[in-house]
PDB file of N, CA and C in Angstrom:
ATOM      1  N   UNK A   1      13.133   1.920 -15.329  1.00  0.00           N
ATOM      2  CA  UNK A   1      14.083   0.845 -15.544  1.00  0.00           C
ATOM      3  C   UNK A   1      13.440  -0.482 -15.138  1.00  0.00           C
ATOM      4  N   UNK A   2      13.933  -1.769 -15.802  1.00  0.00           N
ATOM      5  CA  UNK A   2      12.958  -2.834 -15.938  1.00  0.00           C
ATOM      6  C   UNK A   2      13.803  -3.336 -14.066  1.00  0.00           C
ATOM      7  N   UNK A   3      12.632  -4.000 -13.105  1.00  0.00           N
ATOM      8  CA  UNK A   3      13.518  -4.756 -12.307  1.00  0.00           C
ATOM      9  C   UNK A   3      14.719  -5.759 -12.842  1.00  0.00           C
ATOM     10  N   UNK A   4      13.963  -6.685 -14.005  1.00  0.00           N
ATOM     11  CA  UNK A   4      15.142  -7.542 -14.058  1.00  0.00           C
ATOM     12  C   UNK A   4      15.834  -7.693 -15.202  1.00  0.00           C
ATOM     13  N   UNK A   5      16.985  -7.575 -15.427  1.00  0.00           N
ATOM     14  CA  UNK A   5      17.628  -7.190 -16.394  1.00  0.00           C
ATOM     15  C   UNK A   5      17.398  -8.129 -17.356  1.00  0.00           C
ATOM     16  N   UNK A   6      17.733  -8.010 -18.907  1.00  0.00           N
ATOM     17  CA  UNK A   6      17.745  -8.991 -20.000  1.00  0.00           C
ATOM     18  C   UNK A   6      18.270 -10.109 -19.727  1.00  0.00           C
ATOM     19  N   UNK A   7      19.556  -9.843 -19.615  1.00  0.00           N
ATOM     20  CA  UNK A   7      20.725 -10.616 -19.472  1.00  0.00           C
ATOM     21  C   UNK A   7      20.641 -11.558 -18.101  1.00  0.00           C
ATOM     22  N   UNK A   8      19.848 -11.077 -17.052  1.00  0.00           N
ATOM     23  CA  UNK A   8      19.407 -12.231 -16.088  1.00  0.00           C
ATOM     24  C   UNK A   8      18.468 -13.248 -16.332  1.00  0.00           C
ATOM     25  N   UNK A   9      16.973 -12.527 -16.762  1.00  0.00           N
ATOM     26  CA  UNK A   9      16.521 -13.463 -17.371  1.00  0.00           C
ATOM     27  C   UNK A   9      16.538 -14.478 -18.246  1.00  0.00           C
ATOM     28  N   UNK A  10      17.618 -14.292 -19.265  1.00  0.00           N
ATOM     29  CA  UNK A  10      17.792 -15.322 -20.004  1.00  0.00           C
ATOM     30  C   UNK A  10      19.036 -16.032 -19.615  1.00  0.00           C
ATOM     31  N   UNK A  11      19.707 -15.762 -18.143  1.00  0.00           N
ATOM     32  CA  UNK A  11      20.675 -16.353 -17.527  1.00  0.00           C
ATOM     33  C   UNK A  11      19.396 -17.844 -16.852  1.00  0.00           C
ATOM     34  N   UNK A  12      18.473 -17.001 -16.446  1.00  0.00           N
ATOM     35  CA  UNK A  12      17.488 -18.008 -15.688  1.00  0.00           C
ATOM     36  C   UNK A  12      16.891 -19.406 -16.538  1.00  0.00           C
ATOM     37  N   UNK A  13      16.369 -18.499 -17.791  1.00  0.00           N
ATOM     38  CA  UNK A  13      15.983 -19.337 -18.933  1.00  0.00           C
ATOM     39  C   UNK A  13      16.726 -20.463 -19.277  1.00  0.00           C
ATOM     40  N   UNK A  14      17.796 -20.322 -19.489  1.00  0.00           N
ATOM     41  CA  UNK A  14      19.172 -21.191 -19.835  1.00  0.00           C
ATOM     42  C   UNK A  14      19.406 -21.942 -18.363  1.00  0.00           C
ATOM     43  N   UNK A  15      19.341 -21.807 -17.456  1.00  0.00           N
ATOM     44  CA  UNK A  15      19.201 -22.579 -16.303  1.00  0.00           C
ATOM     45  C   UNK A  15      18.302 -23.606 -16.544  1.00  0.00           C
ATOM     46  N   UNK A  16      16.777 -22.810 -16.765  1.00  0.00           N
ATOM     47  CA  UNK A  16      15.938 -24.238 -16.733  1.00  0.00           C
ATOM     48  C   UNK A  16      15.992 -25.074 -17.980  1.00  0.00           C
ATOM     49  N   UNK A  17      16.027 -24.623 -18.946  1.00  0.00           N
ATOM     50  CA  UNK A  17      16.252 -25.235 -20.364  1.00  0.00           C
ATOM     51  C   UNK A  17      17.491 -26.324 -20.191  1.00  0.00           C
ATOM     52  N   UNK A  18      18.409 -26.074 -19.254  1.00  0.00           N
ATOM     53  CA  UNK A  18      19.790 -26.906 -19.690  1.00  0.00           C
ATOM     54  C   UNK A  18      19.479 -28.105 -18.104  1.00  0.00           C
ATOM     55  N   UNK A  19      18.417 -27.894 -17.789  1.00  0.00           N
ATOM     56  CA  UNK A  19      18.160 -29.067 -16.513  1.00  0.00           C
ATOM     57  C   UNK A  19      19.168 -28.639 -15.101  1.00  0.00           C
ATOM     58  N   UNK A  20      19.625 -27.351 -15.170  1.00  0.00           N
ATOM     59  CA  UNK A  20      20.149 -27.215 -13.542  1.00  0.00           C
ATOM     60  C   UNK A  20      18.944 -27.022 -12.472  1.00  0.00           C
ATOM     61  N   UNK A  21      17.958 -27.551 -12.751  1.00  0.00           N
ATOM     62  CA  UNK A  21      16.746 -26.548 -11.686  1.00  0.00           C
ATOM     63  C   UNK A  21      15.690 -27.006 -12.256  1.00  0.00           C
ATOM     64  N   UNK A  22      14.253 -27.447 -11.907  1.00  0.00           N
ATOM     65  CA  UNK A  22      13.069 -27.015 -11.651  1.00  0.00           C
ATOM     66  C   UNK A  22      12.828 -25.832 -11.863  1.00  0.00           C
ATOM     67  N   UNK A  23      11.513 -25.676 -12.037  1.00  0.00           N
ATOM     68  CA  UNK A  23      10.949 -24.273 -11.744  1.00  0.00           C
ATOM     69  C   UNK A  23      10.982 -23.137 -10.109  1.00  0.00           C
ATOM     70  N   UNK A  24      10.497 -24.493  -9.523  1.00  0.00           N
ATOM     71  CA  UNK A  24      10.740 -24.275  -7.837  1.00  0.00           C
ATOM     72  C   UNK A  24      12.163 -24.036  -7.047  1.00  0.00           C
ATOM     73  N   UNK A  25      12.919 -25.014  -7.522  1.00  0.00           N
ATOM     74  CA  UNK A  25      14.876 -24.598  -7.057  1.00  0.00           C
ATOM     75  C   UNK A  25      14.941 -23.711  -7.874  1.00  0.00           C
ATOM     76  N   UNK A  26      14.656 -23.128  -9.482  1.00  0.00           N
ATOM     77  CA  UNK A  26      15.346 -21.918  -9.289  1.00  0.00           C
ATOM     78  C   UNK A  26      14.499 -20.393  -8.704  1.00  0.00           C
ATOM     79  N   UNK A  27      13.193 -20.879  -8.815  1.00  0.00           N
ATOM     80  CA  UNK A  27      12.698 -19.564  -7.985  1.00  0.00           C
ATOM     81  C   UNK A  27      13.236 -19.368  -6.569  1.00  0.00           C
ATOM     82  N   UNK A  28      14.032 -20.202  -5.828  1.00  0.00           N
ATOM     83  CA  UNK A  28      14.377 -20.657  -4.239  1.00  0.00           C
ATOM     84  C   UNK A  28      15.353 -20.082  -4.565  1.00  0.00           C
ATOM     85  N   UNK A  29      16.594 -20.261  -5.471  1.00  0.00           N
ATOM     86  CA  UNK A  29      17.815 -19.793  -5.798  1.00  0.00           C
ATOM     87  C   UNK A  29      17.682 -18.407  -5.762  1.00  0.00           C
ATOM     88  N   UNK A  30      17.657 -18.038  -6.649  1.00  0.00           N
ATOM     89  CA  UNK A  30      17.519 -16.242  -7.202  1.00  0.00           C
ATOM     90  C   UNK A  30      16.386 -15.710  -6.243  1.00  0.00           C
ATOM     91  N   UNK A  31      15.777 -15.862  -5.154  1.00  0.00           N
ATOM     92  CA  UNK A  31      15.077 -15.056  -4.393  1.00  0.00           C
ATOM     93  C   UNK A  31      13.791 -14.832  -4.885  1.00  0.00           C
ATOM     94  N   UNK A  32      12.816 -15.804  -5.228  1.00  0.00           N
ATOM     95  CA  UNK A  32      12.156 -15.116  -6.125  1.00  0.00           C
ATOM     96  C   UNK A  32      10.500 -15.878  -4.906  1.00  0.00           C
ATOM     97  N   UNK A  33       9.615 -15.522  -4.860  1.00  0.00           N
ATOM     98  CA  UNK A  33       9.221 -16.488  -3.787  1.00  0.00           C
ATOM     99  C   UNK A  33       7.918 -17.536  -4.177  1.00  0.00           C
ATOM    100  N   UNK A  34       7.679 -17.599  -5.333  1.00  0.00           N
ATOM    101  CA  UNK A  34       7.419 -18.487  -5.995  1.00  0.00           C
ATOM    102  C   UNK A  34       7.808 -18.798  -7.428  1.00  0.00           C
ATOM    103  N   UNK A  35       6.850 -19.451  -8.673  1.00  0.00           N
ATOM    104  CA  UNK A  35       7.591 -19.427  -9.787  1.00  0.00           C
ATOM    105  C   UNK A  35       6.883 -18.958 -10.947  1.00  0.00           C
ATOM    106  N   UNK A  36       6.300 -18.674 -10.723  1.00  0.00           N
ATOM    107  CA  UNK A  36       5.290 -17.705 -11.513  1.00  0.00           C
ATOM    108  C   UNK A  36       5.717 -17.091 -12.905  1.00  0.00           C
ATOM    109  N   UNK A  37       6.964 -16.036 -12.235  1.00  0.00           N
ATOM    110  CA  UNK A  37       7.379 -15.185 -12.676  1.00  0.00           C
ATOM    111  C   UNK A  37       8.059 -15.549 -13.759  1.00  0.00           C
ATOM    112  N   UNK A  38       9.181 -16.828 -13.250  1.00  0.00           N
ATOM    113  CA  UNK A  38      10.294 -17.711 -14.095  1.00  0.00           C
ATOM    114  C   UNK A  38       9.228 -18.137 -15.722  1.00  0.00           C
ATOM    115  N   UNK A  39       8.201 -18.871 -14.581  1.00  0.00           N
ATOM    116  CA  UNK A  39       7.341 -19.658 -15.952  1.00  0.00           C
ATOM    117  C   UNK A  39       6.961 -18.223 -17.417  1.00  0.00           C
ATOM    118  N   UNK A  40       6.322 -17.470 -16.877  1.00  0.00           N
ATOM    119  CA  UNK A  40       6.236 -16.416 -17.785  1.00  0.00           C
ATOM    120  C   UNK A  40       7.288 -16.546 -18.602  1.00  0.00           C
ATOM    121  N   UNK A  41       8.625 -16.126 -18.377  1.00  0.00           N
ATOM    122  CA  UNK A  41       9.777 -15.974 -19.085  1.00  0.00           C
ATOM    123  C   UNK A  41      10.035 -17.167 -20.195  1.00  0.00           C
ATOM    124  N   UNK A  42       9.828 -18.235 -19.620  1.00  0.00           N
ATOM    125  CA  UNK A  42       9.868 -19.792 -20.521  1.00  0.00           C
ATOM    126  C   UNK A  42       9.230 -19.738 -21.179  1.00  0.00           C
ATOM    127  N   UNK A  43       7.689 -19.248 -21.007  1.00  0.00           N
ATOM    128  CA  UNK A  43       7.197 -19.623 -22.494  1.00  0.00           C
ATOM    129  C   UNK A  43       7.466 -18.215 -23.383  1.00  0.00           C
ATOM    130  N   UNK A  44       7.833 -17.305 -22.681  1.00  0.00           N
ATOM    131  CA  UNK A  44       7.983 -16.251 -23.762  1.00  0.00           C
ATOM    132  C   UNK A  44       9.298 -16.473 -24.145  1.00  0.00           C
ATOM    133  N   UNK A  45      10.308 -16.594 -23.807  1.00  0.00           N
ATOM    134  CA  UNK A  45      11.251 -17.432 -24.412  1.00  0.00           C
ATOM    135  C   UNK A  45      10.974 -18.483 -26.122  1.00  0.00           C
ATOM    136  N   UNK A  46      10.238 -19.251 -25.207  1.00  0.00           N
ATOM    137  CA  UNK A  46       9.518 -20.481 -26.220  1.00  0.00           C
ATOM    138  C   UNK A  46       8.886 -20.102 -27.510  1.00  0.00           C
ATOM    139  N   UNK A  47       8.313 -18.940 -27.272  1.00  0.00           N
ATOM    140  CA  UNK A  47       7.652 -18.283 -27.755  1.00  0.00           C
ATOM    141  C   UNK A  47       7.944 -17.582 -29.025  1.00  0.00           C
ATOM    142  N   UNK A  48       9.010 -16.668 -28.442  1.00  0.00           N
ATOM    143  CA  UNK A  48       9.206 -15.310 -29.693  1.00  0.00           C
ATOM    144  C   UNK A  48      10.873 -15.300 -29.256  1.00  0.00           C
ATOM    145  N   UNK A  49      11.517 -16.258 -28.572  1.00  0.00           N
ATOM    146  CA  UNK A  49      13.119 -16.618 -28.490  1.00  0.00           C
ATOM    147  C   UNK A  49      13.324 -15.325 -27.994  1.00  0.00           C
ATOM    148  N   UNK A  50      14.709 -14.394 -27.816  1.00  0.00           N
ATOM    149  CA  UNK A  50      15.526 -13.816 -27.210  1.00  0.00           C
ATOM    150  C   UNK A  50      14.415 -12.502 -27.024  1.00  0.00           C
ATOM    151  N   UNK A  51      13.649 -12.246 -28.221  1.00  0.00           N
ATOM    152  CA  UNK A  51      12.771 -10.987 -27.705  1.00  0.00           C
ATOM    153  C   UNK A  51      11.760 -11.287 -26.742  1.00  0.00           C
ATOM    154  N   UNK A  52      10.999 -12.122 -26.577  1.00  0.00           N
ATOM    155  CA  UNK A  52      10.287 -12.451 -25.437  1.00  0.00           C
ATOM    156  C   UNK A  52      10.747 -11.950 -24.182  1.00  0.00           C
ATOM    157  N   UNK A  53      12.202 -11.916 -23.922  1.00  0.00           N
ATOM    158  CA  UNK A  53      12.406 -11.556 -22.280  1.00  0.00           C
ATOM    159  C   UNK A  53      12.702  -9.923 -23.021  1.00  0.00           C
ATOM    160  N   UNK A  54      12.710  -9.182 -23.451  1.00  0.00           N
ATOM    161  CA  UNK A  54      12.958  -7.919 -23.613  1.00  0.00           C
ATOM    162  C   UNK A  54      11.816  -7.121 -23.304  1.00  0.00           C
ATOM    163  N   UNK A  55      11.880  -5.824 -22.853  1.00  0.00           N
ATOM    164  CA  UNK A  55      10.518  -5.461 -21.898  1.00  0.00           C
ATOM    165  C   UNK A  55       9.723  -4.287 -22.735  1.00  0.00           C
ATOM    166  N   UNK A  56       8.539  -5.183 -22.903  1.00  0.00           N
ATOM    167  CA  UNK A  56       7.936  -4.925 -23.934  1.00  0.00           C
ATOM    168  C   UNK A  56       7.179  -3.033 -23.347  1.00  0.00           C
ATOM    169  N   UNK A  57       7.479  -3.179 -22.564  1.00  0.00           N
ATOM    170  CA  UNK A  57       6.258  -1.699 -22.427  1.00  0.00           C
ATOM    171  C   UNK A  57       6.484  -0.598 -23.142  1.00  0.00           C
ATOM    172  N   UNK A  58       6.422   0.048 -23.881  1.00  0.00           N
ATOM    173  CA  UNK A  58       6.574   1.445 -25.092  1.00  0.00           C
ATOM    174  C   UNK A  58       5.146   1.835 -25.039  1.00  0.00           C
ATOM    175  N   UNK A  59       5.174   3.145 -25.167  1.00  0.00           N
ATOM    176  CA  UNK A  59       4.291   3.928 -25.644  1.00  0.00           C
ATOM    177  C   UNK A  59       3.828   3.784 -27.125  1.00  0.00           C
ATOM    178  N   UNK A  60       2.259   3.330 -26.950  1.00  0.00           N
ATOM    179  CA  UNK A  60       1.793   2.978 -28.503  1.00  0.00           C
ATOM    180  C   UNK A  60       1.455   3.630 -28.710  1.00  0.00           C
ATOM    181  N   UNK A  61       1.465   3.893 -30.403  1.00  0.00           N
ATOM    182  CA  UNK A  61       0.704   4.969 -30.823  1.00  0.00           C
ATOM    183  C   UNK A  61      -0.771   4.080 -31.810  1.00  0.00           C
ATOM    184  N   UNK A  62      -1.638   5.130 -31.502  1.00  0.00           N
ATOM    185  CA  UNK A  62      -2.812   4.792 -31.831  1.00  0.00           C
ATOM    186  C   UNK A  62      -3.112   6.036 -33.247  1.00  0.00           C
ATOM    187  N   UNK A  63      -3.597   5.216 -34.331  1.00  0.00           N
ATOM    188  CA  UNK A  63      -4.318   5.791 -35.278  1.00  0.00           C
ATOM    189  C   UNK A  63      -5.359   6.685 -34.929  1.00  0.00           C
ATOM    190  N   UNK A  64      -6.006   7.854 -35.134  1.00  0.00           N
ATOM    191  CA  UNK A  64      -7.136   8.436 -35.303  1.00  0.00           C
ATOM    192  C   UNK A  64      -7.949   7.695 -36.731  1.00  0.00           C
ATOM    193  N   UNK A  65      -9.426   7.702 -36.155  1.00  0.00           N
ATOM    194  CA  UNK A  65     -10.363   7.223 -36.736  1.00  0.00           C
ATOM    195  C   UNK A  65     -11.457   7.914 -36.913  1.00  0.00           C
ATOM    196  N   UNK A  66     -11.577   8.452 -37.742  1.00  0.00           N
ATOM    197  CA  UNK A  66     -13.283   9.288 -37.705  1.00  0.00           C
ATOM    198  C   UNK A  66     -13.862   8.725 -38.115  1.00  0.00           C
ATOM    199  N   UNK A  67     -15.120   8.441 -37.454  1.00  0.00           N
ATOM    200  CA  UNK A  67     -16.777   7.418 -37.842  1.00  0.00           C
ATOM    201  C   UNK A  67     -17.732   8.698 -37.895  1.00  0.00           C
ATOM    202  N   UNK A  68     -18.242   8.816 -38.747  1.00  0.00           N
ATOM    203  CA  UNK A  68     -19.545   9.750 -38.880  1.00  0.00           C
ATOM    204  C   UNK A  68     -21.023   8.746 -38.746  1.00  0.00           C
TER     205      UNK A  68
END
């Protein structure tokens, strides 16, 4: 299970996007102990919009390739 839920992160996102917070007040807010984490989310946000915060880890599948 992901630590932080969808629906928080893009509670956070929408925080900084709408000017309640810095990067720094809201990492201070939500417990977070620097901002690292937040920034990630913004540009993936920025990025690829609502799927960006969705947690990408799945099992890939890989093609077989035979090289002779």
């Amino acid at each position: 299970m992901a630590k932080y839920s969808f629906e928080f992160k893009l509670k956070l996102v929408h925080d900084y996007l709408s000017g309640q917070g810095g990067l720094r007040f809201l990492a201070k807010k939500y417990g977070f102990k620097d901002s690292s984490q937040i920034s990630k989310w913004i540009n993936a946000y920025k990025e690829l919009g609502e799927e960006g915060l969705l947690r990408s880890r799945k099992n890939k599948n890989y093609s077989v390739a035979i090289i002779n």
